[in-house]
N, C-alpha and C. Protein backbone atom coordinates (compact mmCIF):
# COMPACT_ATOMS: atom_id res chain seq x y z
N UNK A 1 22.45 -26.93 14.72
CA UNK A 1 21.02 -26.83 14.51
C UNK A 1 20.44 -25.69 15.33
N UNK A 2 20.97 -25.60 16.51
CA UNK A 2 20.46 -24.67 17.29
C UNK A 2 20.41 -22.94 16.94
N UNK A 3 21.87 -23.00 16.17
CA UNK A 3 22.33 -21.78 16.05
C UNK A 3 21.65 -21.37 14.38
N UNK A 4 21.11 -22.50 13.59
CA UNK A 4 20.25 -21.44 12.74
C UNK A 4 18.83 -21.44 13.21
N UNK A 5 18.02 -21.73 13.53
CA UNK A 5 17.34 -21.50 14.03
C UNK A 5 16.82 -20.03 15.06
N UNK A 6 18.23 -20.26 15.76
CA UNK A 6 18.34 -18.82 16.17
C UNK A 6 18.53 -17.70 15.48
N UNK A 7 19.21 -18.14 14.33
CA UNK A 7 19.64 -16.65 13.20
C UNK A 7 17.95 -16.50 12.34
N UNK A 8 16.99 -17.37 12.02
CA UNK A 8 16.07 -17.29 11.74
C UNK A 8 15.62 -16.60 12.73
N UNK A 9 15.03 -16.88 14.01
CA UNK A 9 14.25 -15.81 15.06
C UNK A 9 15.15 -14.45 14.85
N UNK A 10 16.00 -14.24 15.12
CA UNK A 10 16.73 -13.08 14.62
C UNK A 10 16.14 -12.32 13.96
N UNK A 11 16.25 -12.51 12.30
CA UNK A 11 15.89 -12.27 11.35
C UNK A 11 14.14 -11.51 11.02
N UNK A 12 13.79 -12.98 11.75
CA UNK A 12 12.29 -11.92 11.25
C UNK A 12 11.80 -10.95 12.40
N UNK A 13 12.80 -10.56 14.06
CA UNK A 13 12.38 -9.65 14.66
C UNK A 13 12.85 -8.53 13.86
N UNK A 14 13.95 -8.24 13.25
CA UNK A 14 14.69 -7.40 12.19
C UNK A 14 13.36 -7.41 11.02
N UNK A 15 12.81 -7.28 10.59
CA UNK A 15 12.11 -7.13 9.71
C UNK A 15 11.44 -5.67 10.01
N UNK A 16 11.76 -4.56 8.50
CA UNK A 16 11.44 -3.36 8.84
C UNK A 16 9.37 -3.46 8.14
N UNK A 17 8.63 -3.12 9.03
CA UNK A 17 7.14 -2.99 8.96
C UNK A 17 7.16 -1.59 7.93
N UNK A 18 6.00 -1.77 6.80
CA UNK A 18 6.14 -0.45 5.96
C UNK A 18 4.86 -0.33 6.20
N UNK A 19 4.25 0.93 6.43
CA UNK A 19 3.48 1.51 6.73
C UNK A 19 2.92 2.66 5.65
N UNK A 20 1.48 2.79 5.26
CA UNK A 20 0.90 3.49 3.68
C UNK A 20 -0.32 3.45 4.26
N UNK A 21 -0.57 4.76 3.67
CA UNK A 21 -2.22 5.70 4.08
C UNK A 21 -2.69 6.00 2.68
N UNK A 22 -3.74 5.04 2.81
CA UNK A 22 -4.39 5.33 1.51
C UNK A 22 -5.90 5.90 1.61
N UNK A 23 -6.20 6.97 0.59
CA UNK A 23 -7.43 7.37 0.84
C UNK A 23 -8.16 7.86 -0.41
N UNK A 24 -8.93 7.81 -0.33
CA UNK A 24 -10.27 8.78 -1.81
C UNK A 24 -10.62 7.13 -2.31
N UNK A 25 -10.78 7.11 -3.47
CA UNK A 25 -11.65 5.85 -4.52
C UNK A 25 -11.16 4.35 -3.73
N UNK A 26 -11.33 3.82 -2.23
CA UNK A 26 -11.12 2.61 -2.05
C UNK A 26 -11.78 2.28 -0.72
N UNK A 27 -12.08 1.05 -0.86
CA UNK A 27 -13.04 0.07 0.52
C UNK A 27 -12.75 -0.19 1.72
N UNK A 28 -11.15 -0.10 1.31
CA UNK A 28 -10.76 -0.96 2.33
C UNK A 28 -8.98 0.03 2.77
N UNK A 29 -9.21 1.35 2.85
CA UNK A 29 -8.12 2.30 2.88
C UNK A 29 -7.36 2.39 4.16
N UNK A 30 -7.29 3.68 4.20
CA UNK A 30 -6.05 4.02 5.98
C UNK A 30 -5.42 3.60 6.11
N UNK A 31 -4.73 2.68 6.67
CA UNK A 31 -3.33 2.25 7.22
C UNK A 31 -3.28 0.50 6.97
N UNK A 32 -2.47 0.54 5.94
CA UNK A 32 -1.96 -0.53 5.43
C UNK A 32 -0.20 -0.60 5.56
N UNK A 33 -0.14 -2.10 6.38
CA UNK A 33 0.92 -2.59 6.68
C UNK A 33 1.36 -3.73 5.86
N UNK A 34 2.89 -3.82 5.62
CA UNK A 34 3.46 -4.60 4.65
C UNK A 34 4.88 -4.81 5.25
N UNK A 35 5.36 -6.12 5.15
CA UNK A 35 6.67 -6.53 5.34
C UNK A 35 7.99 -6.28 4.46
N UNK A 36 7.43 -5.63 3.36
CA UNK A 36 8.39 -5.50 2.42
C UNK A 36 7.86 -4.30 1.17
N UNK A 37 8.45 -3.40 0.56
CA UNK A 37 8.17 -2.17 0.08
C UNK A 37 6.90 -2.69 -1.38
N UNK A 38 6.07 -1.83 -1.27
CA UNK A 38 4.69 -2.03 -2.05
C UNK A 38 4.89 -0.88 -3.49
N UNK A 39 4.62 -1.82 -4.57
CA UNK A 39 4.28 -0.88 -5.49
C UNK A 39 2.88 -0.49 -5.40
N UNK A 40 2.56 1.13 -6.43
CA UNK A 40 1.55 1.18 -6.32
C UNK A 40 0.36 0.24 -6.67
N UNK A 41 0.37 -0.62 -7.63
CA UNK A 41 -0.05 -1.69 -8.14
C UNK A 41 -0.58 -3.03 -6.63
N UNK A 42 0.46 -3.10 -5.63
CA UNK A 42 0.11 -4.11 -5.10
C UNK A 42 -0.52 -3.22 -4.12
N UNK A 43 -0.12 -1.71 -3.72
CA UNK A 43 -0.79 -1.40 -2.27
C UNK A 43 -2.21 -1.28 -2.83
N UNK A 44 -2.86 -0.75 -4.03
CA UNK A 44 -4.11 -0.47 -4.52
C UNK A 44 -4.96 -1.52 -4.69
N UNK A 45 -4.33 -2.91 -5.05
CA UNK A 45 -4.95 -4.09 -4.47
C UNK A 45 -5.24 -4.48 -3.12
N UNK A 46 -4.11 -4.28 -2.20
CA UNK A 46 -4.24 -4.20 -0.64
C UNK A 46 -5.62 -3.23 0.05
N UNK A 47 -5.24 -2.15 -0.63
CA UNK A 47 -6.47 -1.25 -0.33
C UNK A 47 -8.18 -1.54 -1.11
N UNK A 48 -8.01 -2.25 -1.92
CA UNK A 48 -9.45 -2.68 -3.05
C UNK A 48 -9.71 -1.91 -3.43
N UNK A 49 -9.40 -0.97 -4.50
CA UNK A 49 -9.48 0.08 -4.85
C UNK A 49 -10.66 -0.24 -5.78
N UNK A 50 -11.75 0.92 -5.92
CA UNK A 50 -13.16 0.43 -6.21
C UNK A 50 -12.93 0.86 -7.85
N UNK A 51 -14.40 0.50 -8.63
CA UNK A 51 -14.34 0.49 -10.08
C UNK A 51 -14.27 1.79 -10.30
N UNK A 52 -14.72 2.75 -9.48
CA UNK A 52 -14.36 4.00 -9.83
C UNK A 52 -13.21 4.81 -9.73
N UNK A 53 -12.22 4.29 -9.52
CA UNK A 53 -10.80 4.91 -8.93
C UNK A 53 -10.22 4.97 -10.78
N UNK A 54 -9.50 6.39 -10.34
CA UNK A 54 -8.70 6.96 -11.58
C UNK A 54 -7.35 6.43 -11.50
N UNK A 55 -6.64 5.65 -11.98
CA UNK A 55 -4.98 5.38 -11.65
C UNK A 55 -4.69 5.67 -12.80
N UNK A 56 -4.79 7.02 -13.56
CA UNK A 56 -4.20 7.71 -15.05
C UNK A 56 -2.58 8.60 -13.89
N UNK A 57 -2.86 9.10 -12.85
CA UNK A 57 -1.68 9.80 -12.47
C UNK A 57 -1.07 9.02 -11.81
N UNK A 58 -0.84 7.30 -11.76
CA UNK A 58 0.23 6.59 -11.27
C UNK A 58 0.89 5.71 -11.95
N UNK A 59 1.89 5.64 -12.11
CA UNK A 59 2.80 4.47 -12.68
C UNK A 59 2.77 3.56 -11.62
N UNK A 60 2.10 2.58 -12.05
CA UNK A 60 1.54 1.32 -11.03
C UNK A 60 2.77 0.03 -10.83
N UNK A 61 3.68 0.38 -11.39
CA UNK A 61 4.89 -0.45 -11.41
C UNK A 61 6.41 0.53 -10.15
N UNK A 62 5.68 1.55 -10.19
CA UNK A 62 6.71 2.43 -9.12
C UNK A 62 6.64 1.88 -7.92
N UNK A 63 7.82 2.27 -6.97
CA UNK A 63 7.50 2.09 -5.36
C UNK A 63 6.66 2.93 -4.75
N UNK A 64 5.85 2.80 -3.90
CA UNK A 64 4.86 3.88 -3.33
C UNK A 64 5.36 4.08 -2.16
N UNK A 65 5.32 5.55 -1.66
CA UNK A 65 6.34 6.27 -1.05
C UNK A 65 5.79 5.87 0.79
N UNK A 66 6.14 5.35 1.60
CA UNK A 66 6.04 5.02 2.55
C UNK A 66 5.87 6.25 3.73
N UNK A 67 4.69 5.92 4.72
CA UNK A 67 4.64 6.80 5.65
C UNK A 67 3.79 8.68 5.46
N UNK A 68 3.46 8.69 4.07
CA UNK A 68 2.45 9.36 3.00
C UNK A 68 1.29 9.00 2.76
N UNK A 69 0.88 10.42 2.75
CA UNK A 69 -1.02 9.76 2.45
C UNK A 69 -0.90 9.16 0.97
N UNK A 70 -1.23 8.63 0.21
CA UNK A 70 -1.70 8.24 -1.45
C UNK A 70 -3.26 8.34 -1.61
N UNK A 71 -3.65 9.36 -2.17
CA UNK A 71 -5.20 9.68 -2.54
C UNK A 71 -5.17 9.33 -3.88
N UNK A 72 -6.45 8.45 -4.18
CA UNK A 72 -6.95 8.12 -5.22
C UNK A 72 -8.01 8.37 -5.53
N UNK A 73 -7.93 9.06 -7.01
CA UNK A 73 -9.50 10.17 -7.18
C UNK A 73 -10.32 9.37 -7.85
N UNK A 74 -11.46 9.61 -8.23
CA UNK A 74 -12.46 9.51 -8.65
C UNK A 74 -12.49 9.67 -9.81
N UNK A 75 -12.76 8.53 -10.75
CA UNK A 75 -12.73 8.57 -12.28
C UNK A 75 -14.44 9.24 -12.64
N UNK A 76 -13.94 10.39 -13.25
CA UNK A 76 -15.04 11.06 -13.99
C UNK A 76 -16.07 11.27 -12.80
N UNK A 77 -15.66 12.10 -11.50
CA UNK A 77 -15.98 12.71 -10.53
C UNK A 77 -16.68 13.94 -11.01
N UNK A 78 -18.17 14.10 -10.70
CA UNK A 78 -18.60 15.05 -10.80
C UNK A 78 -19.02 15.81 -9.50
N UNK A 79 -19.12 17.31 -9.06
CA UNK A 79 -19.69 17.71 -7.99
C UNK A 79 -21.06 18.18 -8.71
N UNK A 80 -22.16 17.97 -8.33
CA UNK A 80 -23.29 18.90 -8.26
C UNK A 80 -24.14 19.39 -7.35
N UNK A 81 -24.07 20.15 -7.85
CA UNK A 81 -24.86 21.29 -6.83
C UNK A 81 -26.44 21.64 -6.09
């Protein structure tokens, strides 16, 4: 009994932390931490990505690349002048 217990404490000090910088169209961005690798789909939920965010240039089922900014633009972003 003792000895799983111990392989459990083990285990979750071994746990690699994933780390994602998200920025442009979201509420709740910068540095989002995860125990286990994030598609774009779940980090853009993590981040609350607002009604205006464009996700036409992501395959939301991919892995999102860890330790990288991920900018999310602005659907039908206009500048004026």
């Amino acid at each position: 009994m003792f000895n799983s217990d111990q392989s459990s404490l083990s285990k979750n000090f071994n746990d690699k932390v994933y780390f994602y910088n998200v920025t442009g169209a979201v509420r709740n961005g910068k540095n989002i931490k995860s125990l286990k690798p994030l598609t774009y789909r779940e980090l853009f939920f993590h981040a609350q990505a607002n009604s205006y965010a464009d996700f036409s240039s992501f395959n939301l089922d991919e892995i999102a690349p860890e330790k990288s900014e991920v900018y999310i633009p602005f659907k039908n972003y206009k500048l004026n002048w």
